[in-house]
PDB file of N, CA and C in Angstrom:
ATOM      1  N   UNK A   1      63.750 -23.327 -18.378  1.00  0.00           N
ATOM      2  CA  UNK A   1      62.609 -23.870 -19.087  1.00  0.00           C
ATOM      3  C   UNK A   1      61.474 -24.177 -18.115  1.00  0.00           C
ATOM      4  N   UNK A   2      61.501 -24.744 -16.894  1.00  0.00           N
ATOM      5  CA  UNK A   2      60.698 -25.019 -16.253  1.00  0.00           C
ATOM      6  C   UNK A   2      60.173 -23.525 -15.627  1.00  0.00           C
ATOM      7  N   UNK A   3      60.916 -23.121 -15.191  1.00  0.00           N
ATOM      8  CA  UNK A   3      60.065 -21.583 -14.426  1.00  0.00           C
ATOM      9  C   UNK A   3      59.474 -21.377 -16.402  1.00  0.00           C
ATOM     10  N   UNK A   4      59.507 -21.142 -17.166  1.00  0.00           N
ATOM     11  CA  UNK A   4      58.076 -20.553 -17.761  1.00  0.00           C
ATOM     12  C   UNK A   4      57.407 -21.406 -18.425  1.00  0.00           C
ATOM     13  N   UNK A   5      57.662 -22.659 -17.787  1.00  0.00           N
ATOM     14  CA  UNK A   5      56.835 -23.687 -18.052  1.00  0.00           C
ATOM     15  C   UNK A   5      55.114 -23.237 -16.727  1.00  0.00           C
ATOM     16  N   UNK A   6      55.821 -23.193 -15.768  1.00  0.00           N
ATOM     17  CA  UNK A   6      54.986 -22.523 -14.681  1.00  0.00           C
ATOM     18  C   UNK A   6      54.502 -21.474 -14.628  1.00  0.00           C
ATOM     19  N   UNK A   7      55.382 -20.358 -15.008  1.00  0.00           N
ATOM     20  CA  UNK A   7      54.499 -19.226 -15.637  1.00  0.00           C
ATOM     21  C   UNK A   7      53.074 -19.624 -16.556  1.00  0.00           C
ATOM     22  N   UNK A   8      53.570 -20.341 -17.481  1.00  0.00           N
ATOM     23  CA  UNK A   8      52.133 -20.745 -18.337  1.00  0.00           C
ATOM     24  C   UNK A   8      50.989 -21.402 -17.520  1.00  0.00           C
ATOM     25  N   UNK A   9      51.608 -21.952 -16.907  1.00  0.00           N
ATOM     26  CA  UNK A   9      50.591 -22.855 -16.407  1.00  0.00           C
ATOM     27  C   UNK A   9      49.410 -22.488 -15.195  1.00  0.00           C
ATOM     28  N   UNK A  10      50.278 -21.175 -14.496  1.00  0.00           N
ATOM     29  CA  UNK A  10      49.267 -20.846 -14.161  1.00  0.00           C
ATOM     30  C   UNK A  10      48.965 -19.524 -14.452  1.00  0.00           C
ATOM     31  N   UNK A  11      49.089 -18.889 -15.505  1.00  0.00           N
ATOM     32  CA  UNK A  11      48.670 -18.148 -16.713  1.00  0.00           C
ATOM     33  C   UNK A  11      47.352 -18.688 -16.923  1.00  0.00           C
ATOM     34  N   UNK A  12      47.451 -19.663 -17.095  1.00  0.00           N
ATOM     35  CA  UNK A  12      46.007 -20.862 -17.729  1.00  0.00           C
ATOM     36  C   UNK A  12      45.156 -20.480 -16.670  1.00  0.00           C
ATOM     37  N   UNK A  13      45.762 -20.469 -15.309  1.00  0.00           N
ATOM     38  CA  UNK A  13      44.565 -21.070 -14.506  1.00  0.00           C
ATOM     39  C   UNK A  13      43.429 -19.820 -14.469  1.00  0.00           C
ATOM     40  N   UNK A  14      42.098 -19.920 -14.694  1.00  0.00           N
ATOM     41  CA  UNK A  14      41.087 -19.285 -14.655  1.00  0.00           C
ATOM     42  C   UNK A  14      40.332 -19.406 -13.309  1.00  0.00           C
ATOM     43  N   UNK A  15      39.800 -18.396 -12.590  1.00  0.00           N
ATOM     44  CA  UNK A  15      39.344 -19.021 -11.865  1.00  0.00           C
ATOM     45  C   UNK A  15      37.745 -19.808 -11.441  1.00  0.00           C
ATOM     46  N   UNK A  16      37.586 -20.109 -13.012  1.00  0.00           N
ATOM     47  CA  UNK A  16      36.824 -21.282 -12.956  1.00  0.00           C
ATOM     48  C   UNK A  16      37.157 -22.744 -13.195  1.00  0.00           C
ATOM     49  N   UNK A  17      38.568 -22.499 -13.870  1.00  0.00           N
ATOM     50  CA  UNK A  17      39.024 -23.770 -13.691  1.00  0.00           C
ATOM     51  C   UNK A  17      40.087 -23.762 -13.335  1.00  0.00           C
ATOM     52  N   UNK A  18      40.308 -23.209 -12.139  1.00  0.00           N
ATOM     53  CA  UNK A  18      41.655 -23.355 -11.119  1.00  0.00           C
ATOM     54  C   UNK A  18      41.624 -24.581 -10.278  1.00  0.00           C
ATOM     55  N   UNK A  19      42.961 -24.855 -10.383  1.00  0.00           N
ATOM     56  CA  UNK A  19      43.001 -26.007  -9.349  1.00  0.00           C
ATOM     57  C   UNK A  19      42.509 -25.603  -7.917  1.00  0.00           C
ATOM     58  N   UNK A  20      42.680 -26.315  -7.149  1.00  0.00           N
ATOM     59  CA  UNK A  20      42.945 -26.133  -5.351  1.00  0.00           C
ATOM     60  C   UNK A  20      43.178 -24.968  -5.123  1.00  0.00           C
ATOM     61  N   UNK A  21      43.136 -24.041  -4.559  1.00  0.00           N
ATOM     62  CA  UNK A  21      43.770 -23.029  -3.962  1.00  0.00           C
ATOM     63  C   UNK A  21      45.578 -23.353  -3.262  1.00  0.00           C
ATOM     64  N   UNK A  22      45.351 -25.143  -2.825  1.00  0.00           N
ATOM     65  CA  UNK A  22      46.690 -25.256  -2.137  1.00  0.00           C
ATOM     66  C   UNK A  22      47.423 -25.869  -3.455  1.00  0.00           C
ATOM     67  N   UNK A  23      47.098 -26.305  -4.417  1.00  0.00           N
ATOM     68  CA  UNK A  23      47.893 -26.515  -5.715  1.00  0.00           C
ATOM     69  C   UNK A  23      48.102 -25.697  -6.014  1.00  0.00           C
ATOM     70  N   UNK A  24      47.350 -24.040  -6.552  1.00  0.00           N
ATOM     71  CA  UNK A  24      47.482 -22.797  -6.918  1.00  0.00           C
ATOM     72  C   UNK A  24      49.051 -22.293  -6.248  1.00  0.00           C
ATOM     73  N   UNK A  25      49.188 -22.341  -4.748  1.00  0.00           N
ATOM     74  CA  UNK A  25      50.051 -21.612  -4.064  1.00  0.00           C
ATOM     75  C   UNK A  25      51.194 -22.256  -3.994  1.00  0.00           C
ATOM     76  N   UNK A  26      51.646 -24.197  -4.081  1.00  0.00           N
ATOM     77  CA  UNK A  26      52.529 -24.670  -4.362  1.00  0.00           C
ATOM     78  C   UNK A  26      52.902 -24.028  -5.736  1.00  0.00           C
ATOM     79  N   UNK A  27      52.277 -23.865  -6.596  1.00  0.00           N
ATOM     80  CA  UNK A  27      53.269 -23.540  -8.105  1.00  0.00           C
ATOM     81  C   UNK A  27      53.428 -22.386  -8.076  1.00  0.00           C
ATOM     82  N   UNK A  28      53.185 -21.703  -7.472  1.00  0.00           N
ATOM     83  CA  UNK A  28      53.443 -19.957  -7.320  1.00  0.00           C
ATOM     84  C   UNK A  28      55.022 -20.039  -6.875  1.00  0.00           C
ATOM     85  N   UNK A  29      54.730 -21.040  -5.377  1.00  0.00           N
ATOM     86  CA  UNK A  29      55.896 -21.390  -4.341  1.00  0.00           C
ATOM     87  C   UNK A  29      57.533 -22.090  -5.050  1.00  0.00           C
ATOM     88  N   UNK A  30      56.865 -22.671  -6.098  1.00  0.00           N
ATOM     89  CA  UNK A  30      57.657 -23.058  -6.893  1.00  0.00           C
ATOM     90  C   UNK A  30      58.544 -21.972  -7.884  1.00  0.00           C
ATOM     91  N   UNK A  31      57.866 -21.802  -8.534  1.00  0.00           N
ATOM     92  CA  UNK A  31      57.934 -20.699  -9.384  1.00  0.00           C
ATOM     93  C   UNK A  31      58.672 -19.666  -8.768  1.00  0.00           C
ATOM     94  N   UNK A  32      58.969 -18.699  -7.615  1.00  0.00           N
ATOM     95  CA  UNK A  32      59.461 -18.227  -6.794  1.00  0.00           C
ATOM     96  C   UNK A  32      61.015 -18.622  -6.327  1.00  0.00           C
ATOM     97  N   UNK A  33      61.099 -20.187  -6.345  1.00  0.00           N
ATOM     98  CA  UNK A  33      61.428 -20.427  -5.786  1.00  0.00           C
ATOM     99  C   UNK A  33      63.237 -20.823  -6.567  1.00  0.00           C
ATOM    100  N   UNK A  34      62.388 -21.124  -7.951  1.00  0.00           N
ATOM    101  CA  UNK A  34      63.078 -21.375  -9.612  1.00  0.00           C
ATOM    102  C   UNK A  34      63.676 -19.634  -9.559  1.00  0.00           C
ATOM    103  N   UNK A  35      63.212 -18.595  -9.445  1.00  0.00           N
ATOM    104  CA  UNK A  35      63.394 -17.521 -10.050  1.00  0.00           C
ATOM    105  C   UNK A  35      64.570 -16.990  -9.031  1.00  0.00           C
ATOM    106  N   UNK A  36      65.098 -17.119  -7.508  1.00  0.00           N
ATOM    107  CA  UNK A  36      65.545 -16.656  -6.646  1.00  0.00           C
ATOM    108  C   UNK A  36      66.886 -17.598  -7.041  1.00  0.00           C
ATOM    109  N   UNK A  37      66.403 -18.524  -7.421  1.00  0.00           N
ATOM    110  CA  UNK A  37      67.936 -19.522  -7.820  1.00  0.00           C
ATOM    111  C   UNK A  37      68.536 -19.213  -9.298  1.00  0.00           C
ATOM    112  N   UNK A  38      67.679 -18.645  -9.821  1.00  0.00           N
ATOM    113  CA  UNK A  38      68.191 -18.470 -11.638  1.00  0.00           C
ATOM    114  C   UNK A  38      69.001 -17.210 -11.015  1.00  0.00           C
ATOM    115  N   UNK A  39      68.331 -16.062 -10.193  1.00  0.00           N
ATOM    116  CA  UNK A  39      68.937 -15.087 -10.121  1.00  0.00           C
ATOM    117  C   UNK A  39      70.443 -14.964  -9.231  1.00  0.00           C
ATOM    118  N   UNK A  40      70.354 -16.394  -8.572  1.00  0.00           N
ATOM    119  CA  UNK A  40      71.739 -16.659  -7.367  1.00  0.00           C
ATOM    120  C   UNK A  40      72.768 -17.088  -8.613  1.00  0.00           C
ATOM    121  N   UNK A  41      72.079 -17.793  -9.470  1.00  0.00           N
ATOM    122  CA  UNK A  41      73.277 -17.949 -10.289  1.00  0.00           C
ATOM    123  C   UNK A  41      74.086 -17.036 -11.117  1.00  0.00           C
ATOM    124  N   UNK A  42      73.052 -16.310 -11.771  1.00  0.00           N
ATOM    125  CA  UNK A  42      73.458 -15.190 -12.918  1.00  0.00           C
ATOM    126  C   UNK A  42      74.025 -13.917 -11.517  1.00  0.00           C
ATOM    127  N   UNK A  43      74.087 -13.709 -10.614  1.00  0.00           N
ATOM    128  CA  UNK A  43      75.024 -12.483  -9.666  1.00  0.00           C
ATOM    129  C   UNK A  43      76.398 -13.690  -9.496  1.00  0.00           C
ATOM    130  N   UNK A  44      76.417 -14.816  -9.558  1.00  0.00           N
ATOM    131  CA  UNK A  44      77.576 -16.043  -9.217  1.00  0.00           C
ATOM    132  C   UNK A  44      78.665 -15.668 -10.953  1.00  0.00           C
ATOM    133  N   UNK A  45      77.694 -15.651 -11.695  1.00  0.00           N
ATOM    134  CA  UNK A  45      78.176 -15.890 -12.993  1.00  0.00           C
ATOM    135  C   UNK A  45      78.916 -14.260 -13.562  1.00  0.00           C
ATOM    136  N   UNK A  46      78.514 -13.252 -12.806  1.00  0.00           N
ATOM    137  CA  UNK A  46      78.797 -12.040 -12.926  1.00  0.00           C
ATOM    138  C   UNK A  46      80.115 -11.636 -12.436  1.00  0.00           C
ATOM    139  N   UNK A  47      80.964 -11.124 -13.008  1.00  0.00           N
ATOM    140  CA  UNK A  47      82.614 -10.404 -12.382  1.00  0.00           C
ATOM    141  C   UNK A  47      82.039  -9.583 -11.653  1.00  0.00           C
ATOM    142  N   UNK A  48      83.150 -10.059 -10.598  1.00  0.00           N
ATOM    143  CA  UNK A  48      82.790  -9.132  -9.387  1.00  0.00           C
ATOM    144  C   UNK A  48      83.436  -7.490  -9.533  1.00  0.00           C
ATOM    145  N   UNK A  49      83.491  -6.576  -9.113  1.00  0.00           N
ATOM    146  CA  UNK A  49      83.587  -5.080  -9.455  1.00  0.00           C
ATOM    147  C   UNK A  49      85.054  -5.104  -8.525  1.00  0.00           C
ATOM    148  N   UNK A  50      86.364  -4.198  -9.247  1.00  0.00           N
ATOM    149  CA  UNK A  50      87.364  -4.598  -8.100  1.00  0.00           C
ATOM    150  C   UNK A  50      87.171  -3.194  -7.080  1.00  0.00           C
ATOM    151  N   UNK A  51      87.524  -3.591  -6.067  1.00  0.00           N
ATOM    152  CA  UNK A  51      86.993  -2.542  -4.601  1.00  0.00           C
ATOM    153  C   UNK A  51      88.344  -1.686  -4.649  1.00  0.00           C
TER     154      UNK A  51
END
């Protein structure tokens, strides 16, 4: 929920009414950061292939 809570949010941002440039790149950083962990989980949550 939160990663496309962030997606939206800076969806929104225009760049006339963008925040900071260094607020801009924290929620990117974030966002990134949500998506590398959703994906550590779902390869965790996956049967492994037998060798």
């Amino acid at each position: 929920m939160e990663h496309a809570d962030l997606d939206a949010l800076i969806d929104r941002c225009t760049p006339e009414a963008a925040p900071d440039e260094l607020t801009l790149r924290r929620l990117k950083k974030r966002r990134l950061v949500l998506r590398d962990a959703m994906e550590r989980l779902e390869r965790q949550l996956q049967p492994q292939e037998p060798a």
